[in-house]
PDB file of N, CA and C in Angstrom:
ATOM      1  N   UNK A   1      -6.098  -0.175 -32.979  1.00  0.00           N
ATOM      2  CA  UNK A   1      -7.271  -0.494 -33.757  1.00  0.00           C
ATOM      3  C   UNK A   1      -7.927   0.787 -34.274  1.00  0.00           C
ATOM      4  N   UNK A   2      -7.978   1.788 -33.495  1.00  0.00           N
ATOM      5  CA  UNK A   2      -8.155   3.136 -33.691  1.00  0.00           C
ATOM      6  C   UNK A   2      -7.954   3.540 -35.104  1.00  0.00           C
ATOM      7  N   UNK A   3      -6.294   3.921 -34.676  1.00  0.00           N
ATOM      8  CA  UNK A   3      -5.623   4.286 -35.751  1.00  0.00           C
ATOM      9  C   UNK A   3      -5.715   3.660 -37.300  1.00  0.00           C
ATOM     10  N   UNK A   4      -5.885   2.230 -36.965  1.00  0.00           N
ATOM     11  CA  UNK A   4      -5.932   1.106 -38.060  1.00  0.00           C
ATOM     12  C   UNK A   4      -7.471   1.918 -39.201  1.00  0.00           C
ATOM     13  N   UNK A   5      -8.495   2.222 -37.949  1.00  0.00           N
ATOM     14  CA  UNK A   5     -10.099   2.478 -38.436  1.00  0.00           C
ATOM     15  C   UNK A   5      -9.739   4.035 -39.307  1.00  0.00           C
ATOM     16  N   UNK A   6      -9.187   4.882 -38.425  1.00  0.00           N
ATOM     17  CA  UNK A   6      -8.992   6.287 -39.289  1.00  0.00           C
ATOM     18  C   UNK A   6      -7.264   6.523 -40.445  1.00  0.00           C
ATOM     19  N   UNK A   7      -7.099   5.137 -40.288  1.00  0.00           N
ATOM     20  CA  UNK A   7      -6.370   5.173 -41.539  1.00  0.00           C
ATOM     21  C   UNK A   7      -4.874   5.901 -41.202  1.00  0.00           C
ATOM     22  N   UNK A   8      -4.393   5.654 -39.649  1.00  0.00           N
ATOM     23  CA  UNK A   8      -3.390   6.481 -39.365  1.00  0.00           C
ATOM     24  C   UNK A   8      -2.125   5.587 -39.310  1.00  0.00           C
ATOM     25  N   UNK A   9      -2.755   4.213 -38.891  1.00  0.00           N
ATOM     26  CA  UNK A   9      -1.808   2.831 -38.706  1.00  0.00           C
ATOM     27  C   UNK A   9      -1.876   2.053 -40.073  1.00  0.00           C
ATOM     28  N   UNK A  10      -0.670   0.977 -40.576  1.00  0.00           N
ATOM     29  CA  UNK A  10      -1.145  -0.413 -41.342  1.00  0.00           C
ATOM     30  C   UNK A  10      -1.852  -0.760 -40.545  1.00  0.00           C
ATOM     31  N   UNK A  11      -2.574  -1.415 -41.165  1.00  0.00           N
ATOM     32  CA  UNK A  11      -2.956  -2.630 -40.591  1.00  0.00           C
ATOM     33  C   UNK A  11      -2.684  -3.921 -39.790  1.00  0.00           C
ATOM     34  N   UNK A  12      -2.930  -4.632 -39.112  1.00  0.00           N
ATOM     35  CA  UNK A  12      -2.399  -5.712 -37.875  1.00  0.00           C
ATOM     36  C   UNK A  12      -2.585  -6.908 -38.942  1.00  0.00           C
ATOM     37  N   UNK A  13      -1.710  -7.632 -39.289  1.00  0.00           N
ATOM     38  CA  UNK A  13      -1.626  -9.090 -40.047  1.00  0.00           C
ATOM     39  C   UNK A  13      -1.941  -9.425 -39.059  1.00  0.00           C
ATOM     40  N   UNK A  14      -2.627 -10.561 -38.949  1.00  0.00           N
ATOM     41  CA  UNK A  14      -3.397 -11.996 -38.450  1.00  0.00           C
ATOM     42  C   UNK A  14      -2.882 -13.143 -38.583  1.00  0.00           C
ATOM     43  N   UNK A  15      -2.315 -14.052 -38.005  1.00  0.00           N
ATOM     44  CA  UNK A  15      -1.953 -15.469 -38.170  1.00  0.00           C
ATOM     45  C   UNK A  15      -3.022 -16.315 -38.994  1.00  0.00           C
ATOM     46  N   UNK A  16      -2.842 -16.962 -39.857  1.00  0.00           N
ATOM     47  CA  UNK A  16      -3.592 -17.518 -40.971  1.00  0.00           C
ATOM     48  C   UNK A  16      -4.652 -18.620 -39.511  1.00  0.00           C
ATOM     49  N   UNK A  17      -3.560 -19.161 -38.931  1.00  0.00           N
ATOM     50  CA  UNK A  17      -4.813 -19.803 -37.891  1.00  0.00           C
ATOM     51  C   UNK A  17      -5.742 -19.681 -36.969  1.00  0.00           C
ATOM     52  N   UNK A  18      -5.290 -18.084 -36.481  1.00  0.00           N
ATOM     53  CA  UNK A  18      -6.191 -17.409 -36.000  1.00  0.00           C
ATOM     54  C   UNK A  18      -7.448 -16.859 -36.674  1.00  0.00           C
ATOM     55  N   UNK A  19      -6.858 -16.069 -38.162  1.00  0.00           N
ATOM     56  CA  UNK A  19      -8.043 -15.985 -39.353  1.00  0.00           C
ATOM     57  C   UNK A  19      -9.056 -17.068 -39.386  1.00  0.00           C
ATOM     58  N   UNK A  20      -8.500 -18.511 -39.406  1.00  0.00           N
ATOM     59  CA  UNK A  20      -9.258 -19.654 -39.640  1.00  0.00           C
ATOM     60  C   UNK A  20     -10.350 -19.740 -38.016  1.00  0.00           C
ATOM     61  N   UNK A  21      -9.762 -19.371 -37.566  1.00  0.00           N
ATOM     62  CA  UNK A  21     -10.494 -19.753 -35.813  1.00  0.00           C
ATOM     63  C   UNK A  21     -11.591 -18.506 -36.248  1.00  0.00           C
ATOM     64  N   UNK A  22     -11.282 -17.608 -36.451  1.00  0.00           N
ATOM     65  CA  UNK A  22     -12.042 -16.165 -36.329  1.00  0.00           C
ATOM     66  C   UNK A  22     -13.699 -16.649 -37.254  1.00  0.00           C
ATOM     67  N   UNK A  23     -13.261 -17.121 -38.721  1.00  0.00           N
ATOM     68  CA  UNK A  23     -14.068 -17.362 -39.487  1.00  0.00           C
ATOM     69  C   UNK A  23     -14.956 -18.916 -38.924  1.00  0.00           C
ATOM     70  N   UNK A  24     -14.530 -19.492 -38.142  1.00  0.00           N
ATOM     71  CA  UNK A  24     -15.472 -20.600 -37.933  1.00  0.00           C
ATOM     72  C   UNK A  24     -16.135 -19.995 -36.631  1.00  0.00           C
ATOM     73  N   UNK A  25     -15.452 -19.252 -35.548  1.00  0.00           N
ATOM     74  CA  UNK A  25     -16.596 -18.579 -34.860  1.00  0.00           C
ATOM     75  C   UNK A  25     -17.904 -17.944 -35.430  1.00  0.00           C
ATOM     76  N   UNK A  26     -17.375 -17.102 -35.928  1.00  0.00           N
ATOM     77  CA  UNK A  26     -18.432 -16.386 -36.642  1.00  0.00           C
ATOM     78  C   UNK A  26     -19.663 -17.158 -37.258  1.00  0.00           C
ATOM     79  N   UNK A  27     -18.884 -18.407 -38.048  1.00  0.00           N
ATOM     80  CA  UNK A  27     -20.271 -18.979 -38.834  1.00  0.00           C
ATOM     81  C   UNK A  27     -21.056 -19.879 -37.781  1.00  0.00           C
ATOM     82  N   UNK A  28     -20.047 -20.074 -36.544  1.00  0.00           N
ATOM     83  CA  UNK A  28     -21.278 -20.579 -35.572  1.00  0.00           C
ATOM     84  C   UNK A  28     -21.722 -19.746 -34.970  1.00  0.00           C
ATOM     85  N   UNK A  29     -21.354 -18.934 -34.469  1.00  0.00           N
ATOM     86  CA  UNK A  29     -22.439 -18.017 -34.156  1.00  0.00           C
ATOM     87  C   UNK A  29     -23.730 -17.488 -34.871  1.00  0.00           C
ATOM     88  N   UNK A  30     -23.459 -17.544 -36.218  1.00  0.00           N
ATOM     89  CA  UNK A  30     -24.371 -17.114 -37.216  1.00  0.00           C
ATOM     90  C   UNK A  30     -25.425 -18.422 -37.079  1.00  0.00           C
ATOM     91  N   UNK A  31     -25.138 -19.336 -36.924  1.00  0.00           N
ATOM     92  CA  UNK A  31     -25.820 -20.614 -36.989  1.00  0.00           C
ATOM     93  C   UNK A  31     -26.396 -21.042 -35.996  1.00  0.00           C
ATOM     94  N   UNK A  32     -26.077 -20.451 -34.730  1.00  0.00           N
ATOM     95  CA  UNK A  32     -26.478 -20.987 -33.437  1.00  0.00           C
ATOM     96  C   UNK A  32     -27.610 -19.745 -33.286  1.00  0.00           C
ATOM     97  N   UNK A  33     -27.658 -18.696 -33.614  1.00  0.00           N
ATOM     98  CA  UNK A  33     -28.479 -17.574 -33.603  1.00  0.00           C
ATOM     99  C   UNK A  33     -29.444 -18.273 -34.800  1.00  0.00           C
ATOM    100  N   UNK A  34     -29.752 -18.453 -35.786  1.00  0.00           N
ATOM    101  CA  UNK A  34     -30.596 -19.174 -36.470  1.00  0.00           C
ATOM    102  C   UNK A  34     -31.554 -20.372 -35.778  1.00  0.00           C
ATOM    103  N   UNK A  35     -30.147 -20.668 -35.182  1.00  0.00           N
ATOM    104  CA  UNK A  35     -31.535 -22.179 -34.755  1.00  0.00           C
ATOM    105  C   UNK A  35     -31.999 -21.963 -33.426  1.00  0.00           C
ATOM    106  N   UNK A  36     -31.728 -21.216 -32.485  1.00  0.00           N
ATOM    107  CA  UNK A  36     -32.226 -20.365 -31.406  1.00  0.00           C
ATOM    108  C   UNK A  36     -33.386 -19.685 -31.867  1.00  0.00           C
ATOM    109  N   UNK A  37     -33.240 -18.547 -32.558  1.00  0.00           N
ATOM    110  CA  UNK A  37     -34.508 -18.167 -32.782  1.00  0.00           C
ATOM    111  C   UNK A  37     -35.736 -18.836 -33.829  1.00  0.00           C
ATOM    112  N   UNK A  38     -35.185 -19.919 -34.572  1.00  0.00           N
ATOM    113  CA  UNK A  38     -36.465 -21.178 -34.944  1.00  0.00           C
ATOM    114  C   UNK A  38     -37.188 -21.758 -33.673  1.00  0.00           C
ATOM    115  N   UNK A  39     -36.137 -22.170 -32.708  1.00  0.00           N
ATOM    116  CA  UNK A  39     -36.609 -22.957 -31.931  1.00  0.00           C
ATOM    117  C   UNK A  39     -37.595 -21.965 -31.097  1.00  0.00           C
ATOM    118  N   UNK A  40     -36.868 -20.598 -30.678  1.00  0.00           N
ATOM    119  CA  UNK A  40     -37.845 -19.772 -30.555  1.00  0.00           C
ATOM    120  C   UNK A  40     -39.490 -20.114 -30.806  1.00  0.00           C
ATOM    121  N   UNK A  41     -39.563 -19.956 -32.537  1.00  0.00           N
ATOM    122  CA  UNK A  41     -40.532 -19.788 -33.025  1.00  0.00           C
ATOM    123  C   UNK A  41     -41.565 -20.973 -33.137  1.00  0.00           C
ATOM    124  N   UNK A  42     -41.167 -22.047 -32.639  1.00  0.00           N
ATOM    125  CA  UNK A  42     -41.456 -23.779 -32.424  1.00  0.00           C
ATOM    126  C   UNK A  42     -42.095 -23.400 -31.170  1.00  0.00           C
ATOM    127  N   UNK A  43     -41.463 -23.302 -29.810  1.00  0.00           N
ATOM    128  CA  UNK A  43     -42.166 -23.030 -29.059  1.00  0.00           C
ATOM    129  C   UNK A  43     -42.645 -21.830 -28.779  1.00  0.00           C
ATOM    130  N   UNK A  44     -43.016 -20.909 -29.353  1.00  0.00           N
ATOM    131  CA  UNK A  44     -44.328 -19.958 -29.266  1.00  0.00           C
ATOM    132  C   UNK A  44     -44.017 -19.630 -30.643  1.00  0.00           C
ATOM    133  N   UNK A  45     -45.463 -20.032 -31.140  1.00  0.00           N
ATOM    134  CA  UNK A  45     -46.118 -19.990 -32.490  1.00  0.00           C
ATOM    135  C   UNK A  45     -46.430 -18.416 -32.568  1.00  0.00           C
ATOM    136  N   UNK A  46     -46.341 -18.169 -33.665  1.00  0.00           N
ATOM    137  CA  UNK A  46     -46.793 -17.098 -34.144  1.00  0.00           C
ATOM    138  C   UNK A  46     -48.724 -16.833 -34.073  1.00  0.00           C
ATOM    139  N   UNK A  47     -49.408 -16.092 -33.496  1.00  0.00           N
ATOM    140  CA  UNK A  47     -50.839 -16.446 -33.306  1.00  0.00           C
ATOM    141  C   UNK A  47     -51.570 -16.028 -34.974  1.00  0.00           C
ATOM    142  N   UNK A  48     -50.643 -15.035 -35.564  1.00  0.00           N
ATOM    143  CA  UNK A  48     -51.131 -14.566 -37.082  1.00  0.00           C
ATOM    144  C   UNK A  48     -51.050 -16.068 -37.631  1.00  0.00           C
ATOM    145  N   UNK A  49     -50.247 -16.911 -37.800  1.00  0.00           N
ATOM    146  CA  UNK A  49     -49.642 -17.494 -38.564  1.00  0.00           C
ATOM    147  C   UNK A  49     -51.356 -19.263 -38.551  1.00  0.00           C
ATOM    148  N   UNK A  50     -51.593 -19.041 -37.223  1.00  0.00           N
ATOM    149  CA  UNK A  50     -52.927 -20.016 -36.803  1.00  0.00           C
ATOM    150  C   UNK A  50     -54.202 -19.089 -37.436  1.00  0.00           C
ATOM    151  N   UNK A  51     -54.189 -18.169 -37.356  1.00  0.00           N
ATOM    152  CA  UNK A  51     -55.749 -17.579 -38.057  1.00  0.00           C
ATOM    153  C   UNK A  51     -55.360 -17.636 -39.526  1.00  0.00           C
ATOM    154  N   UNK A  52     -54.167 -17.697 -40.392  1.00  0.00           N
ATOM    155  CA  UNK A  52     -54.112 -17.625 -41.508  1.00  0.00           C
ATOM    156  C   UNK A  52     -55.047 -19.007 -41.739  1.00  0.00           C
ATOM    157  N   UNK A  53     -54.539 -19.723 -41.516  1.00  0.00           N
ATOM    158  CA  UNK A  53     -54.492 -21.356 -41.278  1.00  0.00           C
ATOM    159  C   UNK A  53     -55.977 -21.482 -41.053  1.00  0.00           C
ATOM    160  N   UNK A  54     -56.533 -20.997 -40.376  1.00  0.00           N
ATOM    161  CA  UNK A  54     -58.219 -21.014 -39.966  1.00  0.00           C
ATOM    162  C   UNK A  54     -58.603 -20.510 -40.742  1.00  0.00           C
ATOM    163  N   UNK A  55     -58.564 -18.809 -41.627  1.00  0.00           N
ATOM    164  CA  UNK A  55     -59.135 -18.508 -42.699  1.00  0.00           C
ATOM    165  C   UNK A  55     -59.650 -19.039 -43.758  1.00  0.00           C
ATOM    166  N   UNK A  56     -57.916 -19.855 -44.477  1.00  0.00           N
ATOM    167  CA  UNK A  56     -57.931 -20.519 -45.309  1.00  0.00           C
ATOM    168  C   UNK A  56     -58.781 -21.495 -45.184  1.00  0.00           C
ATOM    169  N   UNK A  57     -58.766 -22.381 -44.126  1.00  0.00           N
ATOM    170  CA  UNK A  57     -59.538 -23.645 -43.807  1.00  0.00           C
ATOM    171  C   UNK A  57     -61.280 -23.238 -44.366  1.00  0.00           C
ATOM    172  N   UNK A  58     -61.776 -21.999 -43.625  1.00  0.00           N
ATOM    173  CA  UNK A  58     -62.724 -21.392 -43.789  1.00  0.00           C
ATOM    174  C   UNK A  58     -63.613 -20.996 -45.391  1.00  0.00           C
ATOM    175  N   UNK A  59     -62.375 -20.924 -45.846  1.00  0.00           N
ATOM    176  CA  UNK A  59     -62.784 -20.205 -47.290  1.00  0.00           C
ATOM    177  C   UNK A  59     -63.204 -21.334 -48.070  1.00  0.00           C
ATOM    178  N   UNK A  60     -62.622 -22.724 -47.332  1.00  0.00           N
ATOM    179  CA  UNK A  60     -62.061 -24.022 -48.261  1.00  0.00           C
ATOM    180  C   UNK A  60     -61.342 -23.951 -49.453  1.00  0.00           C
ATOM    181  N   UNK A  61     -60.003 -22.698 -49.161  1.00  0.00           N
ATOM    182  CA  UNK A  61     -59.370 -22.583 -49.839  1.00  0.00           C
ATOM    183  C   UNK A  61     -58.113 -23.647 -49.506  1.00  0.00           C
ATOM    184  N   UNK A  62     -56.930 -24.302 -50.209  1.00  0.00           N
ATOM    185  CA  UNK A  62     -55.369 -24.735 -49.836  1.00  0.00           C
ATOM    186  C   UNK A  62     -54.864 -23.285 -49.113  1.00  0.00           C
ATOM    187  N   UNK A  63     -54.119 -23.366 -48.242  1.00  0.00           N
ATOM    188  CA  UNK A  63     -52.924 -22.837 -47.479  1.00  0.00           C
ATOM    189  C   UNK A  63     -51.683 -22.877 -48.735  1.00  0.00           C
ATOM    190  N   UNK A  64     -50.797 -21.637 -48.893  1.00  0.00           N
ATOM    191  CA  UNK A  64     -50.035 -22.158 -50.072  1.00  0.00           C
ATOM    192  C   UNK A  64     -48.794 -23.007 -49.187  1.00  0.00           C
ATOM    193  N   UNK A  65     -47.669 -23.962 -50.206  1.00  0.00           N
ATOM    194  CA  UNK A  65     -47.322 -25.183 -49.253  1.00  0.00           C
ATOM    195  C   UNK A  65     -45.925 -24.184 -48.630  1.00  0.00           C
ATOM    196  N   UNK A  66     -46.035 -23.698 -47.967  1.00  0.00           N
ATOM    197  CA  UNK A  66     -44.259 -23.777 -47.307  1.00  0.00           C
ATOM    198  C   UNK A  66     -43.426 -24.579 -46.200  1.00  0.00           C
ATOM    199  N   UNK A  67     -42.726 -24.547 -45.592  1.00  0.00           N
ATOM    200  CA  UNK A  67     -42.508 -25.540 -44.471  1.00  0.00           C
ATOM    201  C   UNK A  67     -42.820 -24.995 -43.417  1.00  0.00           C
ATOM    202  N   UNK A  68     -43.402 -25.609 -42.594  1.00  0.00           N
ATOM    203  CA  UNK A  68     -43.873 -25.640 -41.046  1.00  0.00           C
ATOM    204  C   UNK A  68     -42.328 -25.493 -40.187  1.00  0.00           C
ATOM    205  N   UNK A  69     -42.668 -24.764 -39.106  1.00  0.00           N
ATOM    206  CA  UNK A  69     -41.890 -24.887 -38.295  1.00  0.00           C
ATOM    207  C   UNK A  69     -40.383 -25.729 -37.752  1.00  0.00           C
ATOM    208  N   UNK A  70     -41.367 -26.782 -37.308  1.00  0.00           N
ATOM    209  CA  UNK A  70     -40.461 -28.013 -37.121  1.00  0.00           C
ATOM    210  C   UNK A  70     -39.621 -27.967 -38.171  1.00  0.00           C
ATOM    211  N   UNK A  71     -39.706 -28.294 -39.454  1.00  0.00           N
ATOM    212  CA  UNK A  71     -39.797 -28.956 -40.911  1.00  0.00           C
ATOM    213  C   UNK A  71     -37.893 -27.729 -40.983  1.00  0.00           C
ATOM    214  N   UNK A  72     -38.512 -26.532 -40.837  1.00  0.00           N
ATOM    215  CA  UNK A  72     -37.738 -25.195 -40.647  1.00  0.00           C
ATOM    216  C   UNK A  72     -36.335 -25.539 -40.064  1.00  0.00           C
ATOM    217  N   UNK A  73     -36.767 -25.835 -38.621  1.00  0.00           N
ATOM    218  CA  UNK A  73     -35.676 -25.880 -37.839  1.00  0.00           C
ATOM    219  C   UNK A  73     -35.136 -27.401 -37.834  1.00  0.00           C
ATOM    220  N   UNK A  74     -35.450 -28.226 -38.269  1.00  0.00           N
ATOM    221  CA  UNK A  74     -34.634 -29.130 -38.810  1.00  0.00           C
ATOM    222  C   UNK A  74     -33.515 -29.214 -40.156  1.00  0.00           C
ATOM    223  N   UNK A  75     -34.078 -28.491 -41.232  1.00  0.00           N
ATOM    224  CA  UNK A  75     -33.546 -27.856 -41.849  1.00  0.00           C
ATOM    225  C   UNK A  75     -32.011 -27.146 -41.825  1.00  0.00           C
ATOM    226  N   UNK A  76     -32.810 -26.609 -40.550  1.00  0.00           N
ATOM    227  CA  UNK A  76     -31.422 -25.943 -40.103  1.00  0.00           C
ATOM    228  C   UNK A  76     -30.184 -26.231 -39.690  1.00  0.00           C
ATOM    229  N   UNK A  77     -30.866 -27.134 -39.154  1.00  0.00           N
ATOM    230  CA  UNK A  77     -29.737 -28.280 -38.343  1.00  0.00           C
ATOM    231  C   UNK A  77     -29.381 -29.200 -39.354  1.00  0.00           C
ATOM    232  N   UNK A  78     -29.738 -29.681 -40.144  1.00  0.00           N
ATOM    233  CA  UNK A  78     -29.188 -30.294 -41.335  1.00  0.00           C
ATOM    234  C   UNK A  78     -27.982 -29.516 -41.906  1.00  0.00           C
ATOM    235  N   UNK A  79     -28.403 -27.984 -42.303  1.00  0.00           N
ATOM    236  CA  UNK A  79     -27.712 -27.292 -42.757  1.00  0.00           C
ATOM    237  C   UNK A  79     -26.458 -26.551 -42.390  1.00  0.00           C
ATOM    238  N   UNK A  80     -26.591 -26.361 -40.980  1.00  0.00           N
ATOM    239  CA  UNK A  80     -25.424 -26.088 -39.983  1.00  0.00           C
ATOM    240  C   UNK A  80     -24.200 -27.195 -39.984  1.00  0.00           C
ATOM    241  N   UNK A  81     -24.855 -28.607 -39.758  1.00  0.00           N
ATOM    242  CA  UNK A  81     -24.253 -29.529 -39.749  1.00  0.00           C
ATOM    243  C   UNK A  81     -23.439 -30.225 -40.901  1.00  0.00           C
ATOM    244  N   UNK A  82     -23.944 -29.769 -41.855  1.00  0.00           N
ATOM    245  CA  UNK A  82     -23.115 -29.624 -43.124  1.00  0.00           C
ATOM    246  C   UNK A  82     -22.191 -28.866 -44.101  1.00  0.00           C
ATOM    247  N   UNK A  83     -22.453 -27.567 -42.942  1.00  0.00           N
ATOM    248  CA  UNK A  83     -21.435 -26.947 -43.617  1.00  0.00           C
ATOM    249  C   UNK A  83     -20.204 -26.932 -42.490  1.00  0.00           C
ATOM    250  N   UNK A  84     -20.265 -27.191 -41.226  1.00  0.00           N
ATOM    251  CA  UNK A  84     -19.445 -28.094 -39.984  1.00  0.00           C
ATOM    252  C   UNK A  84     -18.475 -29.138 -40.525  1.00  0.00           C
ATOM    253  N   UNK A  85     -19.338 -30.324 -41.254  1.00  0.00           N
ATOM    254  CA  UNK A  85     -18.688 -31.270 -41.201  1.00  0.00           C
ATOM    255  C   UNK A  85     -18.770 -32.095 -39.960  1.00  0.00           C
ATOM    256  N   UNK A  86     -18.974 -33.574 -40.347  1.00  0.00           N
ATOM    257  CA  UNK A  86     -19.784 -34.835 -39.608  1.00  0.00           C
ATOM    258  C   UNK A  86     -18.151 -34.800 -38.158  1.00  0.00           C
ATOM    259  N   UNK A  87     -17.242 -34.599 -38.312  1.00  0.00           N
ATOM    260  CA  UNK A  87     -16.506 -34.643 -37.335  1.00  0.00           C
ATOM    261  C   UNK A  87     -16.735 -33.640 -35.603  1.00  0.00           C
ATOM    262  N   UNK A  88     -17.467 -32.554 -35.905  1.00  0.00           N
ATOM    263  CA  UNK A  88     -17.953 -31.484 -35.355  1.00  0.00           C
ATOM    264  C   UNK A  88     -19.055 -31.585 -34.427  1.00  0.00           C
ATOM    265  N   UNK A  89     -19.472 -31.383 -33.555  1.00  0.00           N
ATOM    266  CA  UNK A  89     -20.718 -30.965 -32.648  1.00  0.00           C
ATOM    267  C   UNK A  89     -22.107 -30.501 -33.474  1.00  0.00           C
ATOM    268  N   UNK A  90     -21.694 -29.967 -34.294  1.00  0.00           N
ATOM    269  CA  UNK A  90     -23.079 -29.419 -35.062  1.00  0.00           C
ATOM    270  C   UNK A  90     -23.208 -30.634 -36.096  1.00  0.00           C
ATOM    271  N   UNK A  91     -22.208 -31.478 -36.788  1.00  0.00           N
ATOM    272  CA  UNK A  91     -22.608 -32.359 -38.023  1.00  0.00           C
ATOM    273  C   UNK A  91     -22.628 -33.423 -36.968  1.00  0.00           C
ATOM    274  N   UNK A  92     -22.551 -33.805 -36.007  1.00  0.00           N
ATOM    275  CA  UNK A  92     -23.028 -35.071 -35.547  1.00  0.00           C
ATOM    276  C   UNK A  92     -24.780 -34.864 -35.183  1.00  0.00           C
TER     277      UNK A  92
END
């Protein structure tokens, strides 16, 4: 792998099904780290994010609209689950 990095080796071909295994790890991992740290953020709120919210209230100004939390990490899970496919752990 060394050699491969400073350009002393070819390179190691990959079995096309291993490639395929490699690339669906990855995007769950990418995806499971997403909705971990939403859920994170679901259960402990951001405390900036409540005084914005009180300011605004204060000024009797609107809050501008983005999605809430929850709203967020559902989202996510919608979105994980669809790029999975309904046969999968994440699209069910």
């Amino acid at each position: 792998f060394t050699e491969e990095k400073l350009g002393q080796a070819e390179k190691t071909e990959l079995d096309a099904h291993l490639e395929n295994l490699l690339s669906k790890a990855e995007c769950t991992k990418l995806w499971t780290e997403k909705i971990m740290k939403q859920t994170e953020v679901l259960l402990q709120p951001n405390p900036n994010a409540r005084i914005e919210e009180f300011v605004y209230e204060k000024l009797d100004r609107k809050a501008p609209s983005r999605m809430n939390n929850p709203e967020l990490l559902g989202q996510y899970m919608i979105d994980a689950g669809n790029e999975f496919g309904p046969g999968t752990a994440y699209g069910k």
